[in-house]
PDB file of N, CA and C in Angstrom:
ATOM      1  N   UNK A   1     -10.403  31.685  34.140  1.00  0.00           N
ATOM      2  CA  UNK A   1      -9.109  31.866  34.786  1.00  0.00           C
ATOM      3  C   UNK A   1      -8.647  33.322  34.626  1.00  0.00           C
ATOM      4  N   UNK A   2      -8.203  33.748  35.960  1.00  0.00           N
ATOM      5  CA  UNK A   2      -7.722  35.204  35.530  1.00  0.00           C
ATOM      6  C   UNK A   2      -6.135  35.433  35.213  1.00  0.00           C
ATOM      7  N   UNK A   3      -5.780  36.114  34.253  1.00  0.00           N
ATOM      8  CA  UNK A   3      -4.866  36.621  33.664  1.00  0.00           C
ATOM      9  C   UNK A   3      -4.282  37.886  34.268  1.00  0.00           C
ATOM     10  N   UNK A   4      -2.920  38.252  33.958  1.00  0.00           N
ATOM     11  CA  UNK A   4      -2.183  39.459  34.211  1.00  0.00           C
ATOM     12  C   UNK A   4      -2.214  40.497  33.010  1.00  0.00           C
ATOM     13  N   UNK A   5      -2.833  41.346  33.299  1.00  0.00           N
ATOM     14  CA  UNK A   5      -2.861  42.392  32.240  1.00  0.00           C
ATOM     15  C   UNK A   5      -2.157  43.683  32.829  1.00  0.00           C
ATOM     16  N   UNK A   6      -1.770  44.746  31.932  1.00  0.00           N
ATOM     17  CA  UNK A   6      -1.748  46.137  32.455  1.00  0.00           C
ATOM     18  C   UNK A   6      -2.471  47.094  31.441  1.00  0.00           C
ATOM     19  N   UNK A   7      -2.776  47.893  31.909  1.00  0.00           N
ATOM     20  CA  UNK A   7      -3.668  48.973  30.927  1.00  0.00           C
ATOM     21  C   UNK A   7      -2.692  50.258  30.973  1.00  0.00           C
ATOM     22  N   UNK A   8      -2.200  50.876  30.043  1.00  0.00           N
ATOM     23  CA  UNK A   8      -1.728  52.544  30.298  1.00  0.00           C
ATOM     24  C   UNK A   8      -2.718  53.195  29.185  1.00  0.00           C
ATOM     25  N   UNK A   9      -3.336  54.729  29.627  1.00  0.00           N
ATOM     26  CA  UNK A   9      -3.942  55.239  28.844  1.00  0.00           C
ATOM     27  C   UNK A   9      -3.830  56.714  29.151  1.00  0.00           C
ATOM     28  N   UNK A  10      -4.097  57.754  28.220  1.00  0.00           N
ATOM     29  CA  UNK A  10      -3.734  58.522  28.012  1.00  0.00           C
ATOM     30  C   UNK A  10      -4.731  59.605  28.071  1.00  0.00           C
ATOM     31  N   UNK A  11      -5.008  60.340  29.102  1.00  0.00           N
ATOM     32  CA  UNK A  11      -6.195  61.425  29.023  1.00  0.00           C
ATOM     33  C   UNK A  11      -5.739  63.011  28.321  1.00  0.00           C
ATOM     34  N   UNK A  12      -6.624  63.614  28.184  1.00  0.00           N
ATOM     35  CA  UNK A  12      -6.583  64.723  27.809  1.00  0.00           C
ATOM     36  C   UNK A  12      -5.603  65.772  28.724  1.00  0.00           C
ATOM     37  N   UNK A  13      -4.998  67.106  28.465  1.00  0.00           N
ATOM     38  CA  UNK A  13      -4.226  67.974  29.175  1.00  0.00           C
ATOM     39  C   UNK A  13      -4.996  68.512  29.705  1.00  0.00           C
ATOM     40  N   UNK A  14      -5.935  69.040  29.190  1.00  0.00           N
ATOM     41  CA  UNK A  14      -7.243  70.518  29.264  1.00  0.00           C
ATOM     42  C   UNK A  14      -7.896  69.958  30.975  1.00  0.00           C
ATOM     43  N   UNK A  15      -7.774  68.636  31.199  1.00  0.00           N
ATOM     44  CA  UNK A  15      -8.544  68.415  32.364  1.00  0.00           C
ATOM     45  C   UNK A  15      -7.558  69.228  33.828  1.00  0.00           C
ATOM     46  N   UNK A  16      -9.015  69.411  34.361  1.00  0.00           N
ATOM     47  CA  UNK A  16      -7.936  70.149  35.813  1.00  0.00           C
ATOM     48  C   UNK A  16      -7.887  68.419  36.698  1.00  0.00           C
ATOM     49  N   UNK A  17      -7.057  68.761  38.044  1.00  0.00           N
ATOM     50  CA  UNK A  17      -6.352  67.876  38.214  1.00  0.00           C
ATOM     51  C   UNK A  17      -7.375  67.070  39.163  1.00  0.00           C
ATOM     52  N   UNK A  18      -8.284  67.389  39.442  1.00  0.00           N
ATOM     53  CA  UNK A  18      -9.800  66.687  40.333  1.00  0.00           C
ATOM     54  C   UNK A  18     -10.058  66.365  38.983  1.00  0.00           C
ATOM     55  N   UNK A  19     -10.420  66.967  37.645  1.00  0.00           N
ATOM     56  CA  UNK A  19     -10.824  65.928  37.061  1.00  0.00           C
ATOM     57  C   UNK A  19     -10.575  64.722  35.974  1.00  0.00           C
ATOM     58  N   UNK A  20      -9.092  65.124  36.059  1.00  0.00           N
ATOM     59  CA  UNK A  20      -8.141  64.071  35.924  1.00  0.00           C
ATOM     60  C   UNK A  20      -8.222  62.591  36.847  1.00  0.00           C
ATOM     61  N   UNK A  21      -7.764  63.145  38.156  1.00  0.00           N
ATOM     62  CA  UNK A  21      -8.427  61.890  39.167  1.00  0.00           C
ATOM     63  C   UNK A  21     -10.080  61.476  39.654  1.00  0.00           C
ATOM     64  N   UNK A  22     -10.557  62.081  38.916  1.00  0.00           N
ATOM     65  CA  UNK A  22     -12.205  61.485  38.804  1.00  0.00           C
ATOM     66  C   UNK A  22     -12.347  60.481  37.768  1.00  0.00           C
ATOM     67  N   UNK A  23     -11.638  60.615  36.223  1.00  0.00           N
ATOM     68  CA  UNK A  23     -11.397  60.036  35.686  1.00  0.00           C
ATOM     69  C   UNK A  23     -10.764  58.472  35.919  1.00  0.00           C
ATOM     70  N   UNK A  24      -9.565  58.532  36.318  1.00  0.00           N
ATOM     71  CA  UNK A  24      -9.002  57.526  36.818  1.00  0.00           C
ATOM     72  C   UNK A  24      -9.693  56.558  37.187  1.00  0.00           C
ATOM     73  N   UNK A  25     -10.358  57.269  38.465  1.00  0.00           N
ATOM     74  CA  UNK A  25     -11.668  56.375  39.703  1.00  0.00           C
ATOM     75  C   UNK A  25     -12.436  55.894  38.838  1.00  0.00           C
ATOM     76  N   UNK A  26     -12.909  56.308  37.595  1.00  0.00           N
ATOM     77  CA  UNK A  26     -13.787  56.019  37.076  1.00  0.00           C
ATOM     78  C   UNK A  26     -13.395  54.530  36.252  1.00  0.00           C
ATOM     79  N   UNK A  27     -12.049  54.621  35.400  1.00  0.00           N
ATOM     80  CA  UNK A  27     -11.788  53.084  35.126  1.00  0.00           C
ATOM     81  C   UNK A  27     -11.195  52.187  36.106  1.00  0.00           C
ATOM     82  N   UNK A  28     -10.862  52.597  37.186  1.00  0.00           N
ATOM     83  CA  UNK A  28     -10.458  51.820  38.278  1.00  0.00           C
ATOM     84  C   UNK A  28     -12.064  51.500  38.418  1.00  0.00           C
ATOM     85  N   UNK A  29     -13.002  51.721  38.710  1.00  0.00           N
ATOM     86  CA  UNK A  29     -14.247  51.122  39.257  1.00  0.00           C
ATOM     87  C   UNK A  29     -14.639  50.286  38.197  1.00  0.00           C
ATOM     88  N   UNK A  30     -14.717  50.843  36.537  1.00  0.00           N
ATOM     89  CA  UNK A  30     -14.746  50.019  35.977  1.00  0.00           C
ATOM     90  C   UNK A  30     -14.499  48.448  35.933  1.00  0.00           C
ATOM     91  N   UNK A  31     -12.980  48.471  36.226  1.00  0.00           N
ATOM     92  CA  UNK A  31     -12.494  47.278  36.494  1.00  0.00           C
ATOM     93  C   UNK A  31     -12.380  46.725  37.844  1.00  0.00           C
ATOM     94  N   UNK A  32     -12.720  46.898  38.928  1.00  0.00           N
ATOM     95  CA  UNK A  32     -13.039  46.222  40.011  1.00  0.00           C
ATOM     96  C   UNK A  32     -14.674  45.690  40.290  1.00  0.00           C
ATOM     97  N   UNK A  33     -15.488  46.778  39.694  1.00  0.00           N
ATOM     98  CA  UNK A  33     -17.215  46.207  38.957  1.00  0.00           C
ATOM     99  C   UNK A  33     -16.997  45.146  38.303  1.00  0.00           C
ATOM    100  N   UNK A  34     -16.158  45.101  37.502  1.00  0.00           N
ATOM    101  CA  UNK A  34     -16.169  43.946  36.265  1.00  0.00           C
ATOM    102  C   UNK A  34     -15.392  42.604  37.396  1.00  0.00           C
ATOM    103  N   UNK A  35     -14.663  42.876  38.473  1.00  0.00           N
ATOM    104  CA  UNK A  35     -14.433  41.354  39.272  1.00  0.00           C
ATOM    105  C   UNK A  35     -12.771  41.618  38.673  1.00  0.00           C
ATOM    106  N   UNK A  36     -12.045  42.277  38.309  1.00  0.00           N
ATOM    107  CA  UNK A  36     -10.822  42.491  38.262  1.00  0.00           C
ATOM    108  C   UNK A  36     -10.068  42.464  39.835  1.00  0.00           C
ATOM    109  N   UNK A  37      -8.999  42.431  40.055  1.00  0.00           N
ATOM    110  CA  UNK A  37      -8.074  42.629  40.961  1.00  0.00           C
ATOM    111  C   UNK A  37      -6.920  43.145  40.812  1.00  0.00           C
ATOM    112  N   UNK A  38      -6.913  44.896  41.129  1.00  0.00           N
ATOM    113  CA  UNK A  38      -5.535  45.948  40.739  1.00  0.00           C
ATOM    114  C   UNK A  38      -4.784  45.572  41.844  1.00  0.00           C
ATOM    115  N   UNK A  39      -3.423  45.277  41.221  1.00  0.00           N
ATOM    116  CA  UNK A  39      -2.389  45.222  41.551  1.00  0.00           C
ATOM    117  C   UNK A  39      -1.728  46.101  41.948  1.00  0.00           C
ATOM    118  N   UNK A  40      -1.716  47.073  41.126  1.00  0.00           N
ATOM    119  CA  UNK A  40      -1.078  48.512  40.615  1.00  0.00           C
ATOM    120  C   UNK A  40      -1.483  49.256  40.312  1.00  0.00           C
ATOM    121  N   UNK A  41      -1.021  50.704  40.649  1.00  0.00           N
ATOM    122  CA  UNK A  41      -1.904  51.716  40.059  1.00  0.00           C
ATOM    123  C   UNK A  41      -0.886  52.864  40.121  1.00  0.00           C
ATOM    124  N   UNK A  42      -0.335  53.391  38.820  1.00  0.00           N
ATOM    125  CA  UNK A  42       0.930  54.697  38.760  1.00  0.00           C
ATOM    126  C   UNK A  42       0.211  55.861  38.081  1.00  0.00           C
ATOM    127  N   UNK A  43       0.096  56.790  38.370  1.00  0.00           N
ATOM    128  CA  UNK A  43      -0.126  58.143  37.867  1.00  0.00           C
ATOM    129  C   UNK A  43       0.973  58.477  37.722  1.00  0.00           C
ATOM    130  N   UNK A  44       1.366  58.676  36.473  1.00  0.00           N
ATOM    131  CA  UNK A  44       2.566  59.060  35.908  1.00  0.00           C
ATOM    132  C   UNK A  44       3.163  60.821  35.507  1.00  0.00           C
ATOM    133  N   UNK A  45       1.650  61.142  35.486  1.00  0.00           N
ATOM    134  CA  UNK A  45       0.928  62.638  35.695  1.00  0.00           C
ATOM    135  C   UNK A  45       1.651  63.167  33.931  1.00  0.00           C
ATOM    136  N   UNK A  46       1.335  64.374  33.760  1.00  0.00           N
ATOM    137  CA  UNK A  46       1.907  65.265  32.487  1.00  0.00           C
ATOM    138  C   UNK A  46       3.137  64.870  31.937  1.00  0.00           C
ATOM    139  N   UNK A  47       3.208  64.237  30.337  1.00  0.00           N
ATOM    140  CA  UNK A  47       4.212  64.107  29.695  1.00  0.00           C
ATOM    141  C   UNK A  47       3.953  64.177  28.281  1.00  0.00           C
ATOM    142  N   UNK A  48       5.161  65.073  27.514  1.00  0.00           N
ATOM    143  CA  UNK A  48       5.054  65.425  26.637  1.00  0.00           C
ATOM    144  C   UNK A  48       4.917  63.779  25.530  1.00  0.00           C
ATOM    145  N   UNK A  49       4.111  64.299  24.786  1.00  0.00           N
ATOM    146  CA  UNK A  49       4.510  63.109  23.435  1.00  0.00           C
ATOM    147  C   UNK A  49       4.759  62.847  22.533  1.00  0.00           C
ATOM    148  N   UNK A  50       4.941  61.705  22.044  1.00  0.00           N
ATOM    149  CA  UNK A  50       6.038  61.580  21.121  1.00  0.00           C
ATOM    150  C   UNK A  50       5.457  62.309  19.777  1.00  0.00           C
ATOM    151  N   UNK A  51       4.537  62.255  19.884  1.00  0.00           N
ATOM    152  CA  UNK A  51       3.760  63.440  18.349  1.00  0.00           C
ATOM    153  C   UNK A  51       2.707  63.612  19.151  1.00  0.00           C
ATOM    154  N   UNK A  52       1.900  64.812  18.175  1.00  0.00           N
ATOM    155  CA  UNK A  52       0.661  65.485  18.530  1.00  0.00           C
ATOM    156  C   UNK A  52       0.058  64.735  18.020  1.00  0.00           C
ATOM    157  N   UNK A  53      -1.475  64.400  19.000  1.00  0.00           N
ATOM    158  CA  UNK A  53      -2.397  63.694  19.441  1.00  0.00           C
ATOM    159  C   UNK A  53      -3.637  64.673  19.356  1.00  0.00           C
ATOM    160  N   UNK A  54      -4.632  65.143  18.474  1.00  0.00           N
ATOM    161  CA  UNK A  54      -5.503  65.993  18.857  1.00  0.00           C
ATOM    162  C   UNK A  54      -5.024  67.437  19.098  1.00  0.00           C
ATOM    163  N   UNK A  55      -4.386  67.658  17.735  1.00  0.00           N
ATOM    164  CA  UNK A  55      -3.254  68.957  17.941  1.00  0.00           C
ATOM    165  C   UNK A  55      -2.763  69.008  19.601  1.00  0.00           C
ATOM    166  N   UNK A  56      -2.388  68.255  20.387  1.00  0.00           N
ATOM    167  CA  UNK A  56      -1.957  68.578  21.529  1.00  0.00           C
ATOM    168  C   UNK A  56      -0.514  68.011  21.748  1.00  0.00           C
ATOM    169  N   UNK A  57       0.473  68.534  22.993  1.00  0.00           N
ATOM    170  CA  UNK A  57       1.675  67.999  22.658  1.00  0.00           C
ATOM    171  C   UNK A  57       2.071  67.237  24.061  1.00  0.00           C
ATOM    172  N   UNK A  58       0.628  67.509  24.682  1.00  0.00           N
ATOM    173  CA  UNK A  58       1.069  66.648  26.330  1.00  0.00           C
ATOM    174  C   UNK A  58      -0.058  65.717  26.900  1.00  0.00           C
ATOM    175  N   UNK A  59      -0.324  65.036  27.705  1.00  0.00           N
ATOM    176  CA  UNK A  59      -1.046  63.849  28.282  1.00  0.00           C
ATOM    177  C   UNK A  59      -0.826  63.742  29.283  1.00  0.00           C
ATOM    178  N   UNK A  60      -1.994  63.469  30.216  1.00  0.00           N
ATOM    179  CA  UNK A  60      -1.874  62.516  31.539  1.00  0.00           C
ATOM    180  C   UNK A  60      -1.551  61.243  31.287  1.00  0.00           C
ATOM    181  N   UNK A  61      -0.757  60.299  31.772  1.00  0.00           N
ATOM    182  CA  UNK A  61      -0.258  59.254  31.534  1.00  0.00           C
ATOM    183  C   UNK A  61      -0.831  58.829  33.327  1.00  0.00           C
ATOM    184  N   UNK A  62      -1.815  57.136  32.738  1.00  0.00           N
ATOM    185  CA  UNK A  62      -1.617  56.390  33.786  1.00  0.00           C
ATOM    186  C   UNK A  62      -1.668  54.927  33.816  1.00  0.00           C
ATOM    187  N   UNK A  63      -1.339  54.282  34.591  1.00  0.00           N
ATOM    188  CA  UNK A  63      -1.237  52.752  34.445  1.00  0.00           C
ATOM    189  C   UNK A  63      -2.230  52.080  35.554  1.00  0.00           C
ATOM    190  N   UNK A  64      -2.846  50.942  35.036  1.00  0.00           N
ATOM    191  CA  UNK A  64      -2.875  49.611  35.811  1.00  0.00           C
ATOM    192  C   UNK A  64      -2.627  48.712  35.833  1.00  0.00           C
ATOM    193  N   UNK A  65      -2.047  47.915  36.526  1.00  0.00           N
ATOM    194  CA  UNK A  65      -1.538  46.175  36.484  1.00  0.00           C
ATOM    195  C   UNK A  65      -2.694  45.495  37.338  1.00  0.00           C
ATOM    196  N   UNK A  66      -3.046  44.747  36.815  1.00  0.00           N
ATOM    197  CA  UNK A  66      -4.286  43.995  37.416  1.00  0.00           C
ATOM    198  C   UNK A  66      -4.416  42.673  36.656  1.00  0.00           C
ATOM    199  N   UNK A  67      -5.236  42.021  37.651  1.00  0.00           N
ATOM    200  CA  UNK A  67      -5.828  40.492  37.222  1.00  0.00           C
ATOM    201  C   UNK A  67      -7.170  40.112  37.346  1.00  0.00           C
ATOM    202  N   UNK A  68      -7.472  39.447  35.828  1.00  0.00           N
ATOM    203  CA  UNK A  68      -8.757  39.983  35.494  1.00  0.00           C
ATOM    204  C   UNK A  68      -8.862  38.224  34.406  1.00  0.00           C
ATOM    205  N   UNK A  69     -10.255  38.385  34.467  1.00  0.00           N
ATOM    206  CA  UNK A  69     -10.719  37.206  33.096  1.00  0.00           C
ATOM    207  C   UNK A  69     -10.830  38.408  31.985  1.00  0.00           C
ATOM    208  N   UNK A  70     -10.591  37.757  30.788  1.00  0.00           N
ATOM    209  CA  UNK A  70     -10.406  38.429  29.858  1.00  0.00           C
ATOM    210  C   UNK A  70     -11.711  39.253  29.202  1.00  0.00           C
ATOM    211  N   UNK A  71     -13.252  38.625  29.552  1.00  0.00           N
ATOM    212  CA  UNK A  71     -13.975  39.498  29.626  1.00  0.00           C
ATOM    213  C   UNK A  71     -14.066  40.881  29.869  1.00  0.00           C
ATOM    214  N   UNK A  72     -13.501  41.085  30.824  1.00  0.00           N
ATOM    215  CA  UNK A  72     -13.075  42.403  31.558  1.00  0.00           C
ATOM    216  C   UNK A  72     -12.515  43.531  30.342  1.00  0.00           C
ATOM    217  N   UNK A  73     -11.804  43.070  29.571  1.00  0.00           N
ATOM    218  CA  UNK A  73     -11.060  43.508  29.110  1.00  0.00           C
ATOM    219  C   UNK A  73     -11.558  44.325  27.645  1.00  0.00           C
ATOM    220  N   UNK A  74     -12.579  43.686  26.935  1.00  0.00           N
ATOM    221  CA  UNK A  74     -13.408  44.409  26.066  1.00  0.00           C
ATOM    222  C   UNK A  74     -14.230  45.276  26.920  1.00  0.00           C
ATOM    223  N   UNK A  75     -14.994  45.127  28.167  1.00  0.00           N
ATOM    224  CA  UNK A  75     -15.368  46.272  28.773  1.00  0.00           C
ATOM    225  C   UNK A  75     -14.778  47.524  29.133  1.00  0.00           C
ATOM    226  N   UNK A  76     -13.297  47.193  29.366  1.00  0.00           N
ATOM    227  CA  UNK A  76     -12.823  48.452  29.609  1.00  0.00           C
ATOM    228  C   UNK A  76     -12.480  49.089  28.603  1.00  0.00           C
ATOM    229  N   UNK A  77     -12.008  48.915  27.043  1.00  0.00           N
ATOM    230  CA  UNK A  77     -11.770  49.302  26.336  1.00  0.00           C
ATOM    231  C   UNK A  77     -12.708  49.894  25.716  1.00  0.00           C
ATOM    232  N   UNK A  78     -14.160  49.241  25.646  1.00  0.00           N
ATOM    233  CA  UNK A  78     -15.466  50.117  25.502  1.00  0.00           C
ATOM    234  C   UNK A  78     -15.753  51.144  26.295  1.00  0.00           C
ATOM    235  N   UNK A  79     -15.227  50.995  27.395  1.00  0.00           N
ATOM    236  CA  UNK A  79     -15.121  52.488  28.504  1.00  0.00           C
ATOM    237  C   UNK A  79     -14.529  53.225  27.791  1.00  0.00           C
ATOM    238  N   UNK A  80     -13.362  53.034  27.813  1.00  0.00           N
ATOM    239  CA  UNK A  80     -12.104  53.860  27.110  1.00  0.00           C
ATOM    240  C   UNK A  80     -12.708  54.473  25.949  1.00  0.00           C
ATOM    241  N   UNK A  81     -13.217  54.212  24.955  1.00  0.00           N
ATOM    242  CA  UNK A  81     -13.432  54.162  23.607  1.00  0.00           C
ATOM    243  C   UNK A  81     -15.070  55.071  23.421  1.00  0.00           C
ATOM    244  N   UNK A  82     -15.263  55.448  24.577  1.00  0.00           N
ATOM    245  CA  UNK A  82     -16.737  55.869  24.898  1.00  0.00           C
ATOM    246  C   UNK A  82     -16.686  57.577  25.215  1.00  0.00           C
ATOM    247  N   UNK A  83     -14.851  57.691  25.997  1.00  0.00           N
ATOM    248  CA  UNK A  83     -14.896  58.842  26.617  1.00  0.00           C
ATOM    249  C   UNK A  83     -13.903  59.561  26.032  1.00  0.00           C
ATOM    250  N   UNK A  84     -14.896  61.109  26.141  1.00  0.00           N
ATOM    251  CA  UNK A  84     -13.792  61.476  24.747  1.00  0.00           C
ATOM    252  C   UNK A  84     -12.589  62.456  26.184  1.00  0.00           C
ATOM    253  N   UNK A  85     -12.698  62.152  27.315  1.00  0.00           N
ATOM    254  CA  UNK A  85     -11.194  62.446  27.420  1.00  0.00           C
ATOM    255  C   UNK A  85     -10.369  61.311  27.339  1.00  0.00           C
ATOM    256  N   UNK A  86     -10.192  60.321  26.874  1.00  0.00           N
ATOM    257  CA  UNK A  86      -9.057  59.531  26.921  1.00  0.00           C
ATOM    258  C   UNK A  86      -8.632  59.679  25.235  1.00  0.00           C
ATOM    259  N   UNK A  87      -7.373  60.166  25.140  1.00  0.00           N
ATOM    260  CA  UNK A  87      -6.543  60.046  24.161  1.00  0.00           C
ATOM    261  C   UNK A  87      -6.213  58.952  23.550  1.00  0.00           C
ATOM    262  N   UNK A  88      -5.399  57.923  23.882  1.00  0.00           N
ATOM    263  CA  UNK A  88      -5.460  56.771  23.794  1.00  0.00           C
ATOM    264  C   UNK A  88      -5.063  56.242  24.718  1.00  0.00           C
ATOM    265  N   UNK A  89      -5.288  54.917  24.612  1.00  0.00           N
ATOM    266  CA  UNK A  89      -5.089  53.339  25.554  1.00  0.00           C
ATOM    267  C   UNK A  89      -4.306  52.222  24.929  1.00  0.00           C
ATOM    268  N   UNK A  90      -3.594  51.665  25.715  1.00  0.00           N
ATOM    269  CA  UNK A  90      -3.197  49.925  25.204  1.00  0.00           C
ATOM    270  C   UNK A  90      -3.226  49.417  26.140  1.00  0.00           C
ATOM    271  N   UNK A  91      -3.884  48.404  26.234  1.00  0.00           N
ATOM    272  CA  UNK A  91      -4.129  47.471  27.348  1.00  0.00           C
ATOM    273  C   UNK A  91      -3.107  45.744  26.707  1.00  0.00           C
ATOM    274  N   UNK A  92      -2.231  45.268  27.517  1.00  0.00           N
ATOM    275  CA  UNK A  92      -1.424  44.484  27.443  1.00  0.00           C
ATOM    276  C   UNK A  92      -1.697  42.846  28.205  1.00  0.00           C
ATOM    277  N   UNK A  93      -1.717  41.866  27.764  1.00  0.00           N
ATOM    278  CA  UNK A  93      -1.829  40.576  28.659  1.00  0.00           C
ATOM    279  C   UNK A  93      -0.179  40.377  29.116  1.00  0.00           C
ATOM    280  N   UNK A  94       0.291  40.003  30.073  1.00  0.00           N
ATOM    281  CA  UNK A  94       1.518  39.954  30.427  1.00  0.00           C
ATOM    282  C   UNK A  94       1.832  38.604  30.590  1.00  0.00           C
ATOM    283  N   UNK A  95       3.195  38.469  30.709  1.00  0.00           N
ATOM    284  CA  UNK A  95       3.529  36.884  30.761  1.00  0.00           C
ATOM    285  C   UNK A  95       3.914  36.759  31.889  1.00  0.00           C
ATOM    286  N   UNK A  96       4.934  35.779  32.255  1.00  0.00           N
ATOM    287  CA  UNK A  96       5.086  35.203  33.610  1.00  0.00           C
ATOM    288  C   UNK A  96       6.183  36.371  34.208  1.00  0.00           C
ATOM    289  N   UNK A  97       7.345  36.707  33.037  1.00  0.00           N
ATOM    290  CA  UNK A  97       8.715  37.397  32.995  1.00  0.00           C
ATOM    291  C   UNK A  97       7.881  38.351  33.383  1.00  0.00           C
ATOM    292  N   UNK A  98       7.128  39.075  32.380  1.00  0.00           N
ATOM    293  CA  UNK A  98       6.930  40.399  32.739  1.00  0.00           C
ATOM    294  C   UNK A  98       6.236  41.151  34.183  1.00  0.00           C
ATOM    295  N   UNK A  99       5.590  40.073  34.828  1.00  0.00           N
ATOM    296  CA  UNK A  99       4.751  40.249  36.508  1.00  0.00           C
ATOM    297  C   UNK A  99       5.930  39.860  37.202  1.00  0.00           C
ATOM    298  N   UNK A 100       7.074  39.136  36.632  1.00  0.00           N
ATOM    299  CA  UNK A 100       8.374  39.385  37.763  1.00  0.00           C
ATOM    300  C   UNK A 100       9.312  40.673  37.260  1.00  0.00           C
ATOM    301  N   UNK A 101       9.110  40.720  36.026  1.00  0.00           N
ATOM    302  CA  UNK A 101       9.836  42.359  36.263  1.00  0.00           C
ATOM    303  C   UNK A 101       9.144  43.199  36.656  1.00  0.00           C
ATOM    304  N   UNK A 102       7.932  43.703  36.555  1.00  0.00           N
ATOM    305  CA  UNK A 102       7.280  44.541  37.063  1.00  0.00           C
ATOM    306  C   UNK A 102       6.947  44.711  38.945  1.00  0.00           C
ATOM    307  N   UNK A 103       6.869  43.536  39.381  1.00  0.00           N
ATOM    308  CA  UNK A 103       7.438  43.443  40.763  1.00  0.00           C
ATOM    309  C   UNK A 103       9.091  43.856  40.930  1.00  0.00           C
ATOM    310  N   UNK A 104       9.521  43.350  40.801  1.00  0.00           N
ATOM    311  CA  UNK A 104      11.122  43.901  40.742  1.00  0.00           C
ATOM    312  C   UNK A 104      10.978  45.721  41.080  1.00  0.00           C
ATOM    313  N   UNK A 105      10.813  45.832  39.895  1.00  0.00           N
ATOM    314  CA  UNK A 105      10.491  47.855  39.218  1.00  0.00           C
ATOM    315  C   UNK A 105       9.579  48.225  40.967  1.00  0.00           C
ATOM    316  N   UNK A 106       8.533  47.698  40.571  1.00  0.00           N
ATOM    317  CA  UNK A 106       7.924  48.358  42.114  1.00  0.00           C
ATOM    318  C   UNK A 106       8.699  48.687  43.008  1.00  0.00           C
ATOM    319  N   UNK A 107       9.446  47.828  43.533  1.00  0.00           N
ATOM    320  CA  UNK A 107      10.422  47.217  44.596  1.00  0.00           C
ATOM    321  C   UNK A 107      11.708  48.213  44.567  1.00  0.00           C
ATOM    322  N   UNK A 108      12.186  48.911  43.047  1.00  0.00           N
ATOM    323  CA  UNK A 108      12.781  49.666  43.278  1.00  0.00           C
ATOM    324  C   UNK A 108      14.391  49.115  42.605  1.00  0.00           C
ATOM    325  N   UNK A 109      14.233  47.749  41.758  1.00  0.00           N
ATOM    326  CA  UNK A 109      15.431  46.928  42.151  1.00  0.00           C
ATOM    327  C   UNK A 109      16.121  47.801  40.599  1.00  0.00           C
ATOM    328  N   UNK A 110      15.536  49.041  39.999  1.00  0.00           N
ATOM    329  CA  UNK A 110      15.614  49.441  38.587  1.00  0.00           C
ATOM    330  C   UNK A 110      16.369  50.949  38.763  1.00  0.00           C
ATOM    331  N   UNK A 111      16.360  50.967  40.084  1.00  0.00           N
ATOM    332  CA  UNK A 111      16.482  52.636  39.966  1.00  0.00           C
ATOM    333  C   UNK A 111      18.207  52.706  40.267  1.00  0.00           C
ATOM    334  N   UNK A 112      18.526  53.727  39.151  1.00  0.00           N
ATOM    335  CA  UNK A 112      19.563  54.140  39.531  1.00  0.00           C
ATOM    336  C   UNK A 112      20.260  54.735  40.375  1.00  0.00           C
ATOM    337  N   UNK A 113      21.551  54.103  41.258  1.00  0.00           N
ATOM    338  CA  UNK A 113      21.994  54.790  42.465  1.00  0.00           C
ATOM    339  C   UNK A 113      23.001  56.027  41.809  1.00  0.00           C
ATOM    340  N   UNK A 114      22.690  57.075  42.572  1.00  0.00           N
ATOM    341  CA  UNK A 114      23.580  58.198  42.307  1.00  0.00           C
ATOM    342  C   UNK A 114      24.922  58.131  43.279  1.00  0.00           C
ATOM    343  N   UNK A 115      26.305  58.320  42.182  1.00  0.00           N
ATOM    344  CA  UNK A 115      27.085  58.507  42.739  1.00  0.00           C
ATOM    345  C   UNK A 115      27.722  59.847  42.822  1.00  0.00           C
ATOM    346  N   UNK A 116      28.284  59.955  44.362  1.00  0.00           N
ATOM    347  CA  UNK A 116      28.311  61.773  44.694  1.00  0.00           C
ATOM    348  C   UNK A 116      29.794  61.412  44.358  1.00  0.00           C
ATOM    349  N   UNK A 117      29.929  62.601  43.732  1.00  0.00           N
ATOM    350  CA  UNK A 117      31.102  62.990  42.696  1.00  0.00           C
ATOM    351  C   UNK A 117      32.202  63.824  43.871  1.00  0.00           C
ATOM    352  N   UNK A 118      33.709  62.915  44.014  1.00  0.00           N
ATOM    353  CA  UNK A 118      34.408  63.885  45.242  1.00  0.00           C
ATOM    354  C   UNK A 118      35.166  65.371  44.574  1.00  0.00           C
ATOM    355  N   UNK A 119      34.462  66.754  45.304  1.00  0.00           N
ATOM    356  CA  UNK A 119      35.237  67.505  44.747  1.00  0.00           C
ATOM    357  C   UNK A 119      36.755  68.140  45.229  1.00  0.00           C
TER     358      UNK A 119
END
């Protein structure tokens, strides 16, 4: 039975930005080889973090939401765990709440409306 997971993981800064998104492709194929089904996919791009990681103070940040048998899921982390640009990873099983908030968020139902200030 397949499950709702999301993966966010964390690549290196030093990469230029082709090979940042070569990367990506690369665990996205991972997990569609393995019989996964992405849902989602956010490049969150350069953000500083919360501590240094490999004396470094920034990361590519990216996500997937996908549905997958849980097999899948030690494979990708052996991906992950193989390549030394990924900084780190957490890969998450989600519950029922969390694939309706995360639809929601897609959708936009999270974002704050700006109010124009009368001068």
């Amino acid at each position: 039975m397949k499950r709702d997971y999301e993966t966010v993981f964390i690549l290196t800064p030093v990469l230029s930005e082709a090979q940042m998104k070569d990367a990506v492709e690369k665990f996205k194929k991972v997990l569609i080889d393995a019989g996964a089904e992405i849902i989602n996919e956010e490049i969150w791009g350069l953000k500083k973090l919360a501590y240094n990681i490999e004396s470094k103070t920034t990361g590519f940040y990216n996500l997937f939401e996908f549905k997958a048998e849980t097999s899948v899921i030690d494979k990708l982390e052996t991906e992950y765990r193989r390549d030394e640009k990924i900084m780190r990873f957490l890969t998450t099983a989600l519950n029922k709440h969390a694939v309706v908030y995360n639809e929601r968020r897609r959708k936009g139902a999270f974002n704050k409306k700006k109010e124009e200030v009368a001068s």
